[in-house]
Protein backbone atom coordinates (compact mmCIF):
# COMPACT_ATOMS: atom_id res chain seq x y z
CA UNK A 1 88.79 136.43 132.57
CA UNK A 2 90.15 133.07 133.41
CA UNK A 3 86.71 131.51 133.77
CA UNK A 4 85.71 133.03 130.20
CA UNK A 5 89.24 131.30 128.82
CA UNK A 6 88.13 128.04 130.42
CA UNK A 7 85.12 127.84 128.99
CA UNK A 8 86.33 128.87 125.52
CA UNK A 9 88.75 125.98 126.07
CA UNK A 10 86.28 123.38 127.14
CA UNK A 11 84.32 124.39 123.55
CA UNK A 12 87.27 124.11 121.59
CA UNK A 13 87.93 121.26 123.02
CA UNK A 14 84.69 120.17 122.38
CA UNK A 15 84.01 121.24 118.99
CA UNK A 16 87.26 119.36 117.57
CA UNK A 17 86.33 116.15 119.03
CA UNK A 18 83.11 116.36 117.42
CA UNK A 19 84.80 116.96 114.36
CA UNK A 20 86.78 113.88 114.70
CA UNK A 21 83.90 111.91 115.04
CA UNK A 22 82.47 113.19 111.76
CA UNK A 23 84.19 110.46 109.72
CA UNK A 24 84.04 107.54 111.96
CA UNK A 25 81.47 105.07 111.42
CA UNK A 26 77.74 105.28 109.59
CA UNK A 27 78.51 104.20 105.79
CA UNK A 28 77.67 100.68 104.06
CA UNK A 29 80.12 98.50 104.08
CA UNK A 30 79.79 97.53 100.40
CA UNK A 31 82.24 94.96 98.71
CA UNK A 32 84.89 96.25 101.11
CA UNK A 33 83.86 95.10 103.92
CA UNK A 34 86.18 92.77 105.50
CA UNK A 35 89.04 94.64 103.51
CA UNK A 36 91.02 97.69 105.58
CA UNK A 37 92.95 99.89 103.21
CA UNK A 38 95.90 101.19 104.51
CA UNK A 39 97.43 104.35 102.97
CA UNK A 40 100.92 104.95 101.33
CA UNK A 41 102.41 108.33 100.35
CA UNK A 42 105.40 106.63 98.48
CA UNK A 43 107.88 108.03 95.76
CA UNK A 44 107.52 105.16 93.15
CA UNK A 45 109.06 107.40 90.28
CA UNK A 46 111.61 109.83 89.76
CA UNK A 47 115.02 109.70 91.37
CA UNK A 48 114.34 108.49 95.04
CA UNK A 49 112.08 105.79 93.74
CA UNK A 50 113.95 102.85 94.72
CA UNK A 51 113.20 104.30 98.52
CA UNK A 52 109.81 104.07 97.80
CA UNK A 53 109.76 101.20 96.00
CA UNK A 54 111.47 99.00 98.74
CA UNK A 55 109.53 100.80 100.93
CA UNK A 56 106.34 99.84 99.27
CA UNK A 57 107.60 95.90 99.23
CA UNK A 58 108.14 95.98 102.70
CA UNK A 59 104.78 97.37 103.81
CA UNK A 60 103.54 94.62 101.78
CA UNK A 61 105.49 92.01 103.48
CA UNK A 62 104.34 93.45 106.58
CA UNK A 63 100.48 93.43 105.78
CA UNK A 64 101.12 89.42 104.12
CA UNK A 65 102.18 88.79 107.90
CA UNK A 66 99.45 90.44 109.70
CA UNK A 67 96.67 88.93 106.88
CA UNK A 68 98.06 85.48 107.15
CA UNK A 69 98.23 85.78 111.21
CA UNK A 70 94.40 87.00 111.47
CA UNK A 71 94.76 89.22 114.19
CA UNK A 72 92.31 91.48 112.92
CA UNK A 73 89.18 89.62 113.05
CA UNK A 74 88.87 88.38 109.78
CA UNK A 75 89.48 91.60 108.03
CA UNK A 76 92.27 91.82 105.92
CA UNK A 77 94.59 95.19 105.25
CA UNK A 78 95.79 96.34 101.76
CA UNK A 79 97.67 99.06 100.69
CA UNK A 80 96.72 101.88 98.67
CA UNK A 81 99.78 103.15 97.34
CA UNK A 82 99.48 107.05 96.02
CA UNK A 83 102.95 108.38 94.04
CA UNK A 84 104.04 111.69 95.43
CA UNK A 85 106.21 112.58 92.41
């Protein structure tokens, strides 16, 4: 029994890296090539937006640094801000 729960594991295991690896790599780069887009799930309206508002200008800030510093070999970040209102 434990050797059948072992191998069961070892598939899992298995299976959901393959998974993982499903979305990694193969596309064309296209026009966004050298741009990473970084993701934001943000409240920009209703009552809490001035959270996600400031919260939005400092993840900004934070990609200016990291763009103007170049530590990402040439690519640059952006972010791709989604409201969750």
């Amino acid at each position: 029994m434990k050797r059948v729960t072992k191998l069961l594991s070892v598939l899992a295991a298995g299976a959901m890296f393959m998974s993982a690896l499903t979305g990694c790599g193969g596309g064309s780069k296209g026009a966004d090539g050298d741009t990473i887009k970084v993701g934001g799930l943000l409240e920009m309206t209703g009552g809490s937006a001035s959270f996600g508002i400031s919260s939005k200008n400092g993840i900004d800030l934070a990609l200016k640094k990291i763009n103007e510093k170049g530590v990402l070999g040439g690519k640059k970040l952006s972010l791709v801000v989604a409201d969750t209102k």
